[in-house]
Structure formats: C-alpha cells, structure tokens
Protein backbone atom coordinates (compact mmCIF):
# COMPACT_ATOMS: atom_id res chain seq x y z
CA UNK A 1 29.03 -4.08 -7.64
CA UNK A 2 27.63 -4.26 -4.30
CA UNK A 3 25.77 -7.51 -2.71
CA UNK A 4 23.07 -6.29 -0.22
CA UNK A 5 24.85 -6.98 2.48
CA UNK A 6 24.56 -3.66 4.91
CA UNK A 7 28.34 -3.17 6.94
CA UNK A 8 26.70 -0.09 9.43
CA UNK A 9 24.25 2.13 9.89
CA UNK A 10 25.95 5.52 9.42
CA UNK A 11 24.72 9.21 10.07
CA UNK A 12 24.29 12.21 7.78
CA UNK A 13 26.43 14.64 9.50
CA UNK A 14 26.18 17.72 7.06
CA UNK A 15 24.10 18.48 3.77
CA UNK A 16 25.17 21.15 1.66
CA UNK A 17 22.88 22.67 -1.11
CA UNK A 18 24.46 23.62 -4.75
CA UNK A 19 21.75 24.47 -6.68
CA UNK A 20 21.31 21.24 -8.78
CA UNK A 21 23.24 19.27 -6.33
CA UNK A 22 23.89 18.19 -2.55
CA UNK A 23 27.01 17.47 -0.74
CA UNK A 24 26.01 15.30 1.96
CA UNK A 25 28.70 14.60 4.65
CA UNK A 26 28.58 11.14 6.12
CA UNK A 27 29.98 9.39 9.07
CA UNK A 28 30.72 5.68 9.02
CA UNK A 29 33.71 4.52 10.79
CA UNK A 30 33.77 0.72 8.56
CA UNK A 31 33.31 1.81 5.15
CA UNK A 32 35.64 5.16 5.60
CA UNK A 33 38.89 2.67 6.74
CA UNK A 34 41.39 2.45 3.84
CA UNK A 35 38.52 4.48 1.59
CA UNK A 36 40.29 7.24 -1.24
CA UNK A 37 39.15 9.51 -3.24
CA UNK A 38 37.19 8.01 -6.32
CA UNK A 39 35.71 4.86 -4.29
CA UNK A 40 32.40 4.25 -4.65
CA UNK A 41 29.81 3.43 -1.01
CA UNK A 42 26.62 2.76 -1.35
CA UNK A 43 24.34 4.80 0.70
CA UNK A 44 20.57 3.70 0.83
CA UNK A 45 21.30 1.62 -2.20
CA UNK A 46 22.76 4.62 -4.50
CA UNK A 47 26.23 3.65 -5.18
CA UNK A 48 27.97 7.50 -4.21
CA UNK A 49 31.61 8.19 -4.95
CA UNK A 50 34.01 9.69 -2.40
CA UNK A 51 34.91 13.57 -2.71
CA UNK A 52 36.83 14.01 0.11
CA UNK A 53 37.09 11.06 3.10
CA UNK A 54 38.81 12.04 6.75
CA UNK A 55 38.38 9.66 9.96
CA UNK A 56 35.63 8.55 10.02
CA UNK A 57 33.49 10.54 7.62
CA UNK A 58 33.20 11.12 4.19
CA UNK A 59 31.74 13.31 1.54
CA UNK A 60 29.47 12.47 -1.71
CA UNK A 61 28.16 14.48 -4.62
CA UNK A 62 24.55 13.84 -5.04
CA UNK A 63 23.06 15.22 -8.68
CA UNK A 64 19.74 16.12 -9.50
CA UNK A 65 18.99 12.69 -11.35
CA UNK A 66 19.92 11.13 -8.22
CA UNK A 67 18.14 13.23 -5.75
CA UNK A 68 14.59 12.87 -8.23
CA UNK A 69 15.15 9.01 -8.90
CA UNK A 70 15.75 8.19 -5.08
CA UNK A 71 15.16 8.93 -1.42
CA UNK A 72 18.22 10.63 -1.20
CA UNK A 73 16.83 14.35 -1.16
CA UNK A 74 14.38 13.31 2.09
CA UNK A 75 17.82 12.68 4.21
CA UNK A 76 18.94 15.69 6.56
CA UNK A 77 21.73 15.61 9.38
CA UNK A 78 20.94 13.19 11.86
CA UNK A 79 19.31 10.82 9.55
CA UNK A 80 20.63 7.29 9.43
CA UNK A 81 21.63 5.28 6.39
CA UNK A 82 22.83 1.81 5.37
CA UNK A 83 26.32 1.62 4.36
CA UNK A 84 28.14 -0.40 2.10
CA UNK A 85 31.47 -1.04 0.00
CA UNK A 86 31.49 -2.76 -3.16
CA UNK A 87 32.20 -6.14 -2.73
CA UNK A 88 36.05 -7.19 -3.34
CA UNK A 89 36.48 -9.85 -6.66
CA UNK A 90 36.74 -13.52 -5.57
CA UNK A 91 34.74 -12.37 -2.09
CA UNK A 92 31.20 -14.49 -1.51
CA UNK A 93 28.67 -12.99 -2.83
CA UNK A 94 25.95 -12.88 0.47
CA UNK A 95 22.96 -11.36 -0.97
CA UNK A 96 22.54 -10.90 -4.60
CA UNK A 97 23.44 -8.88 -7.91
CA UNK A 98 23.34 -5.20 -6.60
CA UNK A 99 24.34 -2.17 -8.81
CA UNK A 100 23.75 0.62 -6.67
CA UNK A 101 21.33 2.18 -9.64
CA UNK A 102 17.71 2.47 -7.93
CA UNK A 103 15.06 1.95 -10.24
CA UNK A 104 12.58 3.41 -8.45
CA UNK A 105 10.79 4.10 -5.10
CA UNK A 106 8.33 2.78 -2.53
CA UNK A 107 7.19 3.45 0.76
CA UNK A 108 6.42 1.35 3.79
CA UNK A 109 2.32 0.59 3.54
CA UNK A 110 2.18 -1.34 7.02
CA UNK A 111 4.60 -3.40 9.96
CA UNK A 112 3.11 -6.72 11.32
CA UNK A 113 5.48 -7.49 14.01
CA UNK A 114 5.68 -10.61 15.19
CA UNK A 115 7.62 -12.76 17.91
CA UNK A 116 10.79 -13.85 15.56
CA UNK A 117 10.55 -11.51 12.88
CA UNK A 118 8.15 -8.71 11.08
CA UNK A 119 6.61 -9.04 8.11
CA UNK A 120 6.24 -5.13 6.26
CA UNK A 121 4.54 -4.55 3.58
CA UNK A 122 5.89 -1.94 0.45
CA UNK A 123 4.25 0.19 -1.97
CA UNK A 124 5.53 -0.84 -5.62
CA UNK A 125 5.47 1.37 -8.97
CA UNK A 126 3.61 -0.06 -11.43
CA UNK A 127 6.46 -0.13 -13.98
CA UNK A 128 8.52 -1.90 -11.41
CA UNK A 129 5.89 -4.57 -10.66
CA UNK A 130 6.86 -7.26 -13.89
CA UNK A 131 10.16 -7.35 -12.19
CA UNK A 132 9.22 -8.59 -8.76
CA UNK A 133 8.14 -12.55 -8.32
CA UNK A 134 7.67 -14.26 -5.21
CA UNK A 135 10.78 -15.50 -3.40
CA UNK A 136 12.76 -13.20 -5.98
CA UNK A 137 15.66 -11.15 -4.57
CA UNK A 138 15.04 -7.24 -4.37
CA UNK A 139 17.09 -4.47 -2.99
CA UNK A 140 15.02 -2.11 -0.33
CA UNK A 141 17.42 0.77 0.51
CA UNK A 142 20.68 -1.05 -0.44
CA UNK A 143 19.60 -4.02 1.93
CA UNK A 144 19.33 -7.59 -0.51
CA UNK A 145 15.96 -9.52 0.16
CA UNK A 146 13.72 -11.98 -0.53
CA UNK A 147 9.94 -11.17 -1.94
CA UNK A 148 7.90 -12.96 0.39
CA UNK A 149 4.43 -12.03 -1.51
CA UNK A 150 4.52 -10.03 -4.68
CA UNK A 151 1.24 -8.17 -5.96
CA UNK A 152 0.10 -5.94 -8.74
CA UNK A 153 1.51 -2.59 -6.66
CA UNK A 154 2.98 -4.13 -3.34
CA UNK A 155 5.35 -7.07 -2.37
CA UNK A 156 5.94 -8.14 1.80
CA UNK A 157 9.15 -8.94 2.95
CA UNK A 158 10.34 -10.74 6.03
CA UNK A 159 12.86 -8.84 8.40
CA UNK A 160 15.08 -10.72 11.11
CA UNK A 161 16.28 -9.24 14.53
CA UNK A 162 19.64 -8.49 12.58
CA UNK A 163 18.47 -6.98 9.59
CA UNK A 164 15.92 -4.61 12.05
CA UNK A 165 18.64 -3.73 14.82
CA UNK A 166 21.19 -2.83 12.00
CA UNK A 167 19.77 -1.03 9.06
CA UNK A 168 17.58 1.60 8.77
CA UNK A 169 14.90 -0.78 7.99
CA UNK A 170 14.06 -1.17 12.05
CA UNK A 171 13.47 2.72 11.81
CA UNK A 172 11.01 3.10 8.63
CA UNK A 173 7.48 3.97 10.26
CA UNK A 174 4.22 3.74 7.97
CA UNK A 175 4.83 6.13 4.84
CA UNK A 176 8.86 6.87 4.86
CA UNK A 177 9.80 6.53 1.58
CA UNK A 178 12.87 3.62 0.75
CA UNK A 179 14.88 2.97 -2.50
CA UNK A 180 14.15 -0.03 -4.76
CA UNK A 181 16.14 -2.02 -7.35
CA UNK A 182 15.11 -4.86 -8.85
CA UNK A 183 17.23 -7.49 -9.85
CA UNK A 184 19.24 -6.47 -13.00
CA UNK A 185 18.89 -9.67 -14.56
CA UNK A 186 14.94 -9.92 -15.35
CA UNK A 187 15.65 -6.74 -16.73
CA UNK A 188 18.68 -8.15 -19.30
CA UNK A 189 15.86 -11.04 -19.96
CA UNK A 190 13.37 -8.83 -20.63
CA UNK A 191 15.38 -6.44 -23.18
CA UNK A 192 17.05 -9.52 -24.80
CA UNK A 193 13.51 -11.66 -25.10
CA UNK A 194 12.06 -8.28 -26.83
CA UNK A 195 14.92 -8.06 -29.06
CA UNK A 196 14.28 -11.85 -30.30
CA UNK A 197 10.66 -10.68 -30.75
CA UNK A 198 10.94 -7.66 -32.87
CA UNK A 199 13.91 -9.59 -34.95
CA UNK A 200 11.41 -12.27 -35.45
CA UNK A 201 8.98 -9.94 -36.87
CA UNK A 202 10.92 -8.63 -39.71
C-alpha cells in the first residue's frame, strides 16, 4: 500500500521491448537504498516490482495489461517519473488509501497558474466519474490529492510550489496523458451497496 506521498522524481534510463512486455530501467537514488529483489515502487502510480536493483537504479517488468490500462507505454529514456515505496506498517499515513492499481486515465485539459499555487484542470472517463466528489482524495500519477471541483468528465485540482517543483506534475503541458485511481473505498461501497440491492430483490 502506498499513500500518495511522492519521495523523488526519478528518470527512465533504459526501455527494453519484449514483445508483450517492457523492461524499463529506472534511476532513483531514495527508493533504490536498502530495495531487493521482489519489492514493490510505485512509478506514476503503478505499483512495479523490482527485477534487478544496483546503485541507484532499478529494473521493472511492465505487462501488456499494464502498459494498455496506464501511461506507462508513453514513457521513453529521459522521461521523469514520481517515485514511491510502500509505506512501512505503523508509519503516518500522509495522503490517502493508494494501491498502486490505476483505474484509468486522463489528460491535462488546461493550467491556470496563479501567484501561490495553479489550479489544472483533468479530463475524466466517464466510468470513473461516480467515483470522484468534491474535496474527495484522488491519485493523479501516484501523487494523493484533493478534488477541488468534480464534473460529469473533468475534476480541478490545486497544486502547491512543492507538489509542482517535485513531481512530474510541474512538467505535464496541455494534453500529456497522467494515471488515475480513485479512492478504493467508494468502490468497496459501491460493490457492497449493490450486493444489499440485488439480495433484497430476491
């Protein structure tokens, strides 16, 4: 389980083609200290396990599935990405409930920058849009934030200096596609409420 909480902007050093698959190589001097073969990073928001980690970079296995459901397949060396390890047990929790499972993707619509902060607005699939509520947590490229204004195929959110200068969110221009998921517990609600429904039915 991850929280949203980006640790560095890393760098896609290599990408390697297999057919159905990619190998991306990926440096990231935080999240590669003490990491071992088996650990899961998330990269964009996809939680990736480690093939093979030394210094400062490591390597991930990206599958088809992946590379259709996400962003992932746009990324090419030199391309930056938002980093993060899954966040130790008993550890505060700074953002919110974050799998690593994208449920979809957007892409930046428009930027309003203003003095303090910028306010950008996202595209939203439609199947996505029941799950997004004003001042509701959602997960744009593995970063956790809050909906500022949520509509029928769009939602705004509001990015600080710190959240611009250190994830790739300060890089998206107008039309750059970014991972979504939405938070995992509207959709338990949703499942379990249409469970009660059909049961009382019968």
């Amino acid at each position: 389980m991850f929280t949203g909480i980006v640790e560095e902007l890393g760098e896609i050093t290599a990408v390697e083609e297999l057919g159905d698959a990619s190998r991306f190589r990926l440096r990231g001097p935080v999240v590669t200290e003490g990491a071992r073969h088996g650990d899961s990073i998330a990269v964009n928001g996809v939680c990736l396990t480690v093939v093979e980690h030394e210094g400062d970079e490591f390597t991930a296995d990206v599958m088809a599935e992946t590379l259709d459901r996400s962003s992932l397949g746009a990324l090419a060396v030199g391309s930056r990405a938002n980093l993060e390890r899954p966040t130790a047990v008993g550890a505060r929790l700074g953002g919110h409930i974050v799998q690593g499972h994208v449920d979809g993707t957007g892409s930046i619509v428009e930027r309003k920058p203003s003095e303090n902060w910028e306010i950008v607005k996202v595209s939203l699939p439609a199947h996505l849009a029941r799950y997004v509520v004003e001042k509701g947590s959602i997960t744009v490229d593995g970063v956790s934030l809050t909906v500022v204004d949520a509509g029928p195929d769009y939602f705004t959110i509001s990015l600080i200096p710190t959240t611009l200068a250190l994830t790739t969110l300060g890089l998206k221009k107008a039309g750059d596609p970014v991972n979504l998921e939405v938070d995992v517990i509207a959709k338990y609600v949703e499942r379990l409420l249409g469970d009660r429904a059909q049961e009382a039915t019968k």
